[in-house]
Each structure stands twice: as structure tokens, then as C-alpha cells.
N, C-alpha and C. Protein backbone atom coordinates (compact mmCIF):
# COMPACT_ATOMS: atom_id res chain seq x y z
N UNK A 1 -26.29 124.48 -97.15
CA UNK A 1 -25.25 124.29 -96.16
C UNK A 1 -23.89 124.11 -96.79
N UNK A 2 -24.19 123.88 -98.12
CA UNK A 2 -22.41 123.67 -98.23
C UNK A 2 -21.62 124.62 -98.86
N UNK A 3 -20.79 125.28 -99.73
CA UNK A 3 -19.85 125.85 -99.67
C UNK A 3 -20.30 127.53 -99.96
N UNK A 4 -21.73 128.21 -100.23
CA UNK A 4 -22.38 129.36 -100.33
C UNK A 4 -21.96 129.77 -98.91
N UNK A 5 -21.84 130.89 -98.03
CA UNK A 5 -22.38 131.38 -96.73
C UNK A 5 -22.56 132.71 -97.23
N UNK A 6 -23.53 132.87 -96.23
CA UNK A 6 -24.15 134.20 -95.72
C UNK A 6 -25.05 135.28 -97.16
N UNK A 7 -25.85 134.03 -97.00
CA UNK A 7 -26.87 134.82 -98.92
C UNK A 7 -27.55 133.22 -98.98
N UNK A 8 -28.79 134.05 -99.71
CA UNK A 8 -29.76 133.21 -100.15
C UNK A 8 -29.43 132.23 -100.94
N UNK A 9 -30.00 130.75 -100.91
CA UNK A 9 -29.48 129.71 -102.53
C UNK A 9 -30.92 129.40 -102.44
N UNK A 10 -31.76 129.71 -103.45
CA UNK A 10 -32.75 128.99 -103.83
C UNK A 10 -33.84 129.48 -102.56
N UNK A 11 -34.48 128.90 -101.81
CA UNK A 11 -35.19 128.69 -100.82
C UNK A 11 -34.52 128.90 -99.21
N UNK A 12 -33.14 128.48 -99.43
CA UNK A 12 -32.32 128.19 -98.04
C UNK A 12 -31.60 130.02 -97.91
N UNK A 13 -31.31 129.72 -96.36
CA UNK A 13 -30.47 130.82 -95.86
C UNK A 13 -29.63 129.97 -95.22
N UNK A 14 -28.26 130.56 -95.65
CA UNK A 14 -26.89 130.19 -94.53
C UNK A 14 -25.79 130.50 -94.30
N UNK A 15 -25.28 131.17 -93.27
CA UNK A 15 -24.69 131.56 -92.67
C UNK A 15 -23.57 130.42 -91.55
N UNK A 16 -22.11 130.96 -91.58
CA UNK A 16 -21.52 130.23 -90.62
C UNK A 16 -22.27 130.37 -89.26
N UNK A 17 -21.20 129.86 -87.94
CA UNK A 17 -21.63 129.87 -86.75
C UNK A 17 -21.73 130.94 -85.87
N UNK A 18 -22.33 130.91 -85.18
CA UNK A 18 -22.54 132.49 -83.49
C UNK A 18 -21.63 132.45 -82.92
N UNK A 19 -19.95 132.38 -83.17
CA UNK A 19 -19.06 132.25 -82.44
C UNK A 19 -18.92 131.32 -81.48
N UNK A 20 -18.95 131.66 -80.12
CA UNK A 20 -18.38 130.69 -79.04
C UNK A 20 -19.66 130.39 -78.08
N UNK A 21 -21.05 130.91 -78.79
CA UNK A 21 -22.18 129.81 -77.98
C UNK A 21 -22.10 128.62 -78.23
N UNK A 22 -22.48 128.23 -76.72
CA UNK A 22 -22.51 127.05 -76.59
C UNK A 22 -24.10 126.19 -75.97
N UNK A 23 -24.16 124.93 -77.16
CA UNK A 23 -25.23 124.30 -76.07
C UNK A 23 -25.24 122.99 -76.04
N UNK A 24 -26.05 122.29 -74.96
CA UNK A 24 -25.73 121.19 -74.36
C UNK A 24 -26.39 120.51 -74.27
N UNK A 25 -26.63 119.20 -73.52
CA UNK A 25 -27.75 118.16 -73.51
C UNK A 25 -28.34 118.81 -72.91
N UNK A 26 -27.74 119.34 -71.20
CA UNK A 26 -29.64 119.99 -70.67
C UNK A 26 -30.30 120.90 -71.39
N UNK A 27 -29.99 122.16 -72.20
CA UNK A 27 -30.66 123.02 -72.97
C UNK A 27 -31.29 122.31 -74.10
N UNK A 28 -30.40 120.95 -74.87
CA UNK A 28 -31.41 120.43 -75.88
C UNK A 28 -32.07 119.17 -75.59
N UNK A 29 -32.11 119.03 -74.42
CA UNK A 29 -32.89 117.42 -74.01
C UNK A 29 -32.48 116.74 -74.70
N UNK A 30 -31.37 116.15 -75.15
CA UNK A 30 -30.83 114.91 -75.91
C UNK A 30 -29.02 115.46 -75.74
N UNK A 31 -28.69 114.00 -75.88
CA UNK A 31 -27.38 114.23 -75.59
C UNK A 31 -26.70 114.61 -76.89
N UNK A 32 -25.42 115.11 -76.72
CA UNK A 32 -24.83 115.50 -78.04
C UNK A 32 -24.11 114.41 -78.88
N UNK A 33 -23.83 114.55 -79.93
CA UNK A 33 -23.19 113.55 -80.75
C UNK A 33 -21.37 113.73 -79.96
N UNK A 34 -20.70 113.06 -80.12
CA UNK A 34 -19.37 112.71 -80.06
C UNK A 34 -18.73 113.20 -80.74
N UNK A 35 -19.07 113.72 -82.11
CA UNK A 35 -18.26 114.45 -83.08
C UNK A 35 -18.80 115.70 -83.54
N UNK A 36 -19.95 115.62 -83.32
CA UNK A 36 -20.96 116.77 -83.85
C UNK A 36 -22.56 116.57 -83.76
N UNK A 37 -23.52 117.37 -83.78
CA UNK A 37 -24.50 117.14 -83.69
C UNK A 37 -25.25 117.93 -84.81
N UNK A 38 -26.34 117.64 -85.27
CA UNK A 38 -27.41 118.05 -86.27
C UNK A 38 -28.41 118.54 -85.50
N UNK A 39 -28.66 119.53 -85.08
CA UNK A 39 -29.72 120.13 -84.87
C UNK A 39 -30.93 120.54 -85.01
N UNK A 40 -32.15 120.20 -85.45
CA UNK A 40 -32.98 120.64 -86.18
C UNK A 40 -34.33 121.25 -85.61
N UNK A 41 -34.99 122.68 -85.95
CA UNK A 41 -35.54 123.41 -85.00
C UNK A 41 -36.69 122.73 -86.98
N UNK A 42 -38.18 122.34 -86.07
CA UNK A 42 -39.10 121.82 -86.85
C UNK A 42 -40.77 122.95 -86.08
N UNK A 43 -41.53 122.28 -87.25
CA UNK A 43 -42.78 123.04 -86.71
C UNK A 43 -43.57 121.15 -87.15
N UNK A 44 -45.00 121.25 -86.24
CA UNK A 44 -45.33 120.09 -86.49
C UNK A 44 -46.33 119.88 -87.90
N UNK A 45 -46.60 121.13 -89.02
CA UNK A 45 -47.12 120.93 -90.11
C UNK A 45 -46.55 121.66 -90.92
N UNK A 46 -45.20 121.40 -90.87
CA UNK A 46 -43.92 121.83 -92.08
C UNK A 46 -43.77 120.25 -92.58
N UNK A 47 -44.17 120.57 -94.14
CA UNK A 47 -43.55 119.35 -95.08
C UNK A 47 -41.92 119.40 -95.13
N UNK A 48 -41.58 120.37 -95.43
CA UNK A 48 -40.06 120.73 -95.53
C UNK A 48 -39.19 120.31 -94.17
N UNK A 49 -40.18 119.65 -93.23
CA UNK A 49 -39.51 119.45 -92.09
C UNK A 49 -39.32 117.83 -91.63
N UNK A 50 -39.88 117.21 -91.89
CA UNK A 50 -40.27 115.88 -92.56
C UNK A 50 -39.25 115.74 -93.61
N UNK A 51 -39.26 116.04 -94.64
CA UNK A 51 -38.32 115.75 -95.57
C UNK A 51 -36.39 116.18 -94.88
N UNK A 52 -36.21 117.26 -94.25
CA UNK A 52 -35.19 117.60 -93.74
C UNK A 52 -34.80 116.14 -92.77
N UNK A 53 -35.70 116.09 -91.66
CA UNK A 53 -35.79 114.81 -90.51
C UNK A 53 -35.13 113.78 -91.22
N UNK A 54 -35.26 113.60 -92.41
CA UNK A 54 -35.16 111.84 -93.15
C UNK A 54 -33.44 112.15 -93.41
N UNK A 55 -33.13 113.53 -94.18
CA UNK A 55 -31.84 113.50 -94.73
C UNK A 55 -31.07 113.40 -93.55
N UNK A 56 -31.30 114.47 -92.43
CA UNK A 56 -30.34 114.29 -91.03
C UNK A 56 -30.15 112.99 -90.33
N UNK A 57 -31.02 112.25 -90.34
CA UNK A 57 -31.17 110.90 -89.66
C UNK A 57 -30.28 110.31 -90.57
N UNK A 58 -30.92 110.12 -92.17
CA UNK A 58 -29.66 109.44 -92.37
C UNK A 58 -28.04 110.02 -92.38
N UNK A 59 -27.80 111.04 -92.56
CA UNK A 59 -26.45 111.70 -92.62
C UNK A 59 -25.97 111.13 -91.02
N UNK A 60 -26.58 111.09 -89.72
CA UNK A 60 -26.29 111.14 -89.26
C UNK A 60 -26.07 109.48 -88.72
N UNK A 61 -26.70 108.65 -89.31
CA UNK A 61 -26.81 106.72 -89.47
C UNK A 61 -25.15 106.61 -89.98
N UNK A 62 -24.57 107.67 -91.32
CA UNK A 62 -24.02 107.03 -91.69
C UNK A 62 -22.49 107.74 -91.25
N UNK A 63 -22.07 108.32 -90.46
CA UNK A 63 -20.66 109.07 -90.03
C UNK A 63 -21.23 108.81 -88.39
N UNK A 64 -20.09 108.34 -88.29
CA UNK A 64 -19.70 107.88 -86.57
C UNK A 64 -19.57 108.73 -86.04
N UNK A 65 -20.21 109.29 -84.67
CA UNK A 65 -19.83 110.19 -83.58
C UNK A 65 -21.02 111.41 -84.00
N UNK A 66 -21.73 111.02 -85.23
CA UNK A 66 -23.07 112.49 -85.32
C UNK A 66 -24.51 111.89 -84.85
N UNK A 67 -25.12 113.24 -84.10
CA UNK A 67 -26.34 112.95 -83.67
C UNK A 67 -27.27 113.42 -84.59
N UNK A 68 -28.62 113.15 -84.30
CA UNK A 68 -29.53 114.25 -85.26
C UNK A 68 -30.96 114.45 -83.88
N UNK A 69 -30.24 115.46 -83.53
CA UNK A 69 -31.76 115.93 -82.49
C UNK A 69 -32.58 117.40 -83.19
N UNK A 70 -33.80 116.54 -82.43
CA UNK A 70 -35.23 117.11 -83.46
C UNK A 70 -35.67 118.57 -82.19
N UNK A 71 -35.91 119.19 -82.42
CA UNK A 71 -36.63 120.11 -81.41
C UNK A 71 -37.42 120.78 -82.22
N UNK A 72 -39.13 120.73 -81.26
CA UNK A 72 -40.06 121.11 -81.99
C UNK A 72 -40.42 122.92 -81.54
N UNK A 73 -40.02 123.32 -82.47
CA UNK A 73 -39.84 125.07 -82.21
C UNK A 73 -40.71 125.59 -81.54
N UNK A 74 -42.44 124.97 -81.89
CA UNK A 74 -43.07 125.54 -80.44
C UNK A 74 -43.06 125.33 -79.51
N UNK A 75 -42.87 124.68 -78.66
CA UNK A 75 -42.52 123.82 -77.11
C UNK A 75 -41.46 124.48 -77.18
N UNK A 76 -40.56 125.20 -77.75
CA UNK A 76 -39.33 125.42 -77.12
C UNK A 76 -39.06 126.99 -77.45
N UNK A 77 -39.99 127.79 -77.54
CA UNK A 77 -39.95 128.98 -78.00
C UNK A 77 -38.96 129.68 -77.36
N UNK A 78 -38.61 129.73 -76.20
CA UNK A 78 -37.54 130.38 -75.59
C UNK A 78 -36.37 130.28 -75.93
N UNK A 79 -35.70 129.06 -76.16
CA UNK A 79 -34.45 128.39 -77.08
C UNK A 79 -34.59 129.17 -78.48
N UNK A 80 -36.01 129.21 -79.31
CA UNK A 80 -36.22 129.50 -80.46
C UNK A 80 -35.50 131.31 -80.82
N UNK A 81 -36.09 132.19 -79.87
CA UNK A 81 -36.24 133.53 -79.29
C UNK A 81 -34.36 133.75 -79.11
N UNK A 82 -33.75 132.54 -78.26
CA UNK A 82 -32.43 132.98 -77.58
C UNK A 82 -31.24 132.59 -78.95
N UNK A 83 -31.87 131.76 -80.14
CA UNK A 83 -30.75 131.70 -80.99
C UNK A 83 -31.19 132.16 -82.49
N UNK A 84 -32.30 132.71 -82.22
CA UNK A 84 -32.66 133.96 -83.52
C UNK A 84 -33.44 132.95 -84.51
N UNK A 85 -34.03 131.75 -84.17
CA UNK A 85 -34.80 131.06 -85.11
C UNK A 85 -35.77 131.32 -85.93
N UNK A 86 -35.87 132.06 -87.07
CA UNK A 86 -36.88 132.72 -87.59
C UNK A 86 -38.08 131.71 -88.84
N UNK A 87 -37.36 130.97 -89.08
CA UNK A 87 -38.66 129.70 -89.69
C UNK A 87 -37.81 128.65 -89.47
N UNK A 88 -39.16 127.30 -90.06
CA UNK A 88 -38.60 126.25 -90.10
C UNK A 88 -38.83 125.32 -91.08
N UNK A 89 -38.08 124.39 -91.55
CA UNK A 89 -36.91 123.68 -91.45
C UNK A 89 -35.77 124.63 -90.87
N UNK A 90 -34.87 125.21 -88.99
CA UNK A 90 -33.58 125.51 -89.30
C UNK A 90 -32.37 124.85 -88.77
N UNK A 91 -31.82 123.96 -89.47
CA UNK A 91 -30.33 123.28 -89.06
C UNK A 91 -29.25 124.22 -88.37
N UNK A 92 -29.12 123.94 -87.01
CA UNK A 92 -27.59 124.29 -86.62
C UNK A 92 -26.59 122.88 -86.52
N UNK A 93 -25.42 123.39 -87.04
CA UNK A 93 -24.43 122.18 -87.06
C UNK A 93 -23.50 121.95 -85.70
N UNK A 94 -23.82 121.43 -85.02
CA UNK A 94 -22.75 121.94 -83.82
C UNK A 94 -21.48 120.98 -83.53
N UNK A 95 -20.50 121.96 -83.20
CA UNK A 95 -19.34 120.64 -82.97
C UNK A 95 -19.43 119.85 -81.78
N UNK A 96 -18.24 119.09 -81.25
CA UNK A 96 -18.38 117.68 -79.94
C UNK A 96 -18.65 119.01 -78.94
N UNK A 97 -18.25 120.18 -78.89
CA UNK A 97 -18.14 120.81 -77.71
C UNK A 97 -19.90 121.82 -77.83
N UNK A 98 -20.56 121.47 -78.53
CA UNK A 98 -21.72 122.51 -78.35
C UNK A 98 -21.69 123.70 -79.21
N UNK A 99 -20.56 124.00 -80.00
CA UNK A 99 -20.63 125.59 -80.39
C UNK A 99 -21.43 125.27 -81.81
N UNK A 100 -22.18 126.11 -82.18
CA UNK A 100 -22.52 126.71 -83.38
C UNK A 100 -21.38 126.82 -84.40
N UNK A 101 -21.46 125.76 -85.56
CA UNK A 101 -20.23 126.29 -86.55
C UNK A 101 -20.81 126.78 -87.99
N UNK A 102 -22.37 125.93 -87.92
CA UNK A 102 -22.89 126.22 -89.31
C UNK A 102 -24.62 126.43 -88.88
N UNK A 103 -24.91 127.48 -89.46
CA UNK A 103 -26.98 127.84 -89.78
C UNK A 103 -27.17 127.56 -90.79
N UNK A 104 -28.32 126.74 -90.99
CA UNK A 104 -28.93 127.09 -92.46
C UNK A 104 -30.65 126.95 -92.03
N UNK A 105 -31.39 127.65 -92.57
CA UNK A 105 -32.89 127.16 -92.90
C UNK A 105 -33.21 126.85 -93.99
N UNK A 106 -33.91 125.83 -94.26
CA UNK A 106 -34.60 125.61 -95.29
C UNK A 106 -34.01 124.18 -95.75
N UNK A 107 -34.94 123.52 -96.43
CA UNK A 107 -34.66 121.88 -96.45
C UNK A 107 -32.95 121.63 -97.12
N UNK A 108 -32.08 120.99 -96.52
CA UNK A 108 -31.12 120.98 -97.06
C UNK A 108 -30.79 119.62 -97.84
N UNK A 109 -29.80 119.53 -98.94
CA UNK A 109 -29.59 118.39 -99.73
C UNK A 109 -28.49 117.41 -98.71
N UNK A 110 -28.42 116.62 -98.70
CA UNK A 110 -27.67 115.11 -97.92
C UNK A 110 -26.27 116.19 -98.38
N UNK A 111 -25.55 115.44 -99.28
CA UNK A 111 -24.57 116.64 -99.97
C UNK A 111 -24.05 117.67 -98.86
N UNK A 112 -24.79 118.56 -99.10
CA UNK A 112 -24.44 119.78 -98.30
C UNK A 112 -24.04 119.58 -96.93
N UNK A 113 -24.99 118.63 -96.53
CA UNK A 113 -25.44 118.21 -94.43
C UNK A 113 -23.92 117.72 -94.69
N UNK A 114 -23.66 116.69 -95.59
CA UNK A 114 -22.31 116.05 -94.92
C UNK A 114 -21.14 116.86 -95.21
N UNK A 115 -21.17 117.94 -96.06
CA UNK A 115 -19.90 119.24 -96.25
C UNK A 115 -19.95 119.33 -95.09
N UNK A 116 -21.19 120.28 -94.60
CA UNK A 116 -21.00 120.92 -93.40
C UNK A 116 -20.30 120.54 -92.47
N UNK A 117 -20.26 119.38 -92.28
CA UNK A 117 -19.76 118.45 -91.29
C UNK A 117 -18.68 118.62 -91.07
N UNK A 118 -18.01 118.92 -91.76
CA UNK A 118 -16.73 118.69 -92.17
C UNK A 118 -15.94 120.47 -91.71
N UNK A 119 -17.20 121.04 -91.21
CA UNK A 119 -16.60 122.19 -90.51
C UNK A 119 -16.98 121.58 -89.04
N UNK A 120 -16.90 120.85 -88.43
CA UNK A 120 -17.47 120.46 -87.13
C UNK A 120 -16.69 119.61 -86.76
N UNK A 121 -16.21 118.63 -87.23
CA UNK A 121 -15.42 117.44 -87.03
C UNK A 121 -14.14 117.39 -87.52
């Protein structure tokens, strides 16, 4: 997530945001952060997803106004299908208003989560 876009680093893919989509508490069943939100599309027997969960929670404990909502990619396959989710661990970064500013899949470093941020806020 942090200063690479659009090409492989290691394990991860990432790419900036989908322009001017937008999404919201009713599409993600949790409300949005105030400054930004952490997104995280999980499967329920991904290790890499578990380990991701711990860094977002805390990134998101420690900067005021960020959320970290979990969505479990199968229960939500349609969401999955409508924003091109192709594995998991995949982080979207979203700003106070819902838009997409940052993608990445694949377990990301604390580091990076809080760069990103910094395109959101």
C-alpha cells in the first residue's frame, strides 16, 4: 500500500482508487470512519487474513476518525463481483465520503496501511 502503485511488490497487488465510486454504511453494514475507513474483504480460512485484521485494527485504534470494517467475501459475493475482488486478504482505503482512493491485496505492513492514509485524510 504505500508508495509502489499499480505492479506487483512481493506477494501484494496495488493500485490507486476506482475514481468516484462510492460506498456506504448500508452497502457495508458498518458505519464509516469520520476520516476514512479500512476496508477489508477476508475469506474465513485465510491466515493472511487474520494477520491483515490485527494490523488494520490497530492502525485504525491509533489515528482518530479511521474505521476498520471486516467483510467476509463469501456472504457478500455480490459486493465482491461489483468491485472486482479477486482474492483475499483485499484492503480498500476509503475516504470520509465513501470513495475508493487506495486497493491493495495481500497482507499489508502497518507502515504502508498508515501511508495510505494519508491519501484519504
Amino acid at each position: 500500500m504505500a508508495l509502489h502503485r499499480g505492479g506487483p511488490i512481493g506477494r501484494r497487488q496495488v493500485r490507486d482508487g476506482d475514481g468516484e465510486r462510492r460506498l456506504g454504511a448500508a452497502e457495508l453494514g458498518a458505519e464509516l470512519g469520520e476520516r476514512a475507513t479500512l476496508l477489508q474483504f477476508s475469506s474465513a480460512f485465510c491466515q493472511p487474513c487474520r494477520a491483515t485484521r490485527r494490523t488494520l485494527s490497530e492502525v485504525a485504534a491509533m489515528v482518530d476518525g479511521v474505521a476498520h470494517v471486516e467483510i467476509d467475501a463469501e456472504a457478500r459475493l455480490e459486493l465482491v463481483r461489483a468491485l472486482g475482488i479477486a482474492r483475499t486478504p483485499t484492503v480498500l482505503v476509503l475516504d470520509a465520503a465513501g470513495r475508493i482512493v487506495r486497493r491493495a491485496s495481500g497482507q499489508p505492513r502497518r507502515a504502508d496501511v498508515i501511508a495510505a492514509l494519508g491519501d484519504a485524510v
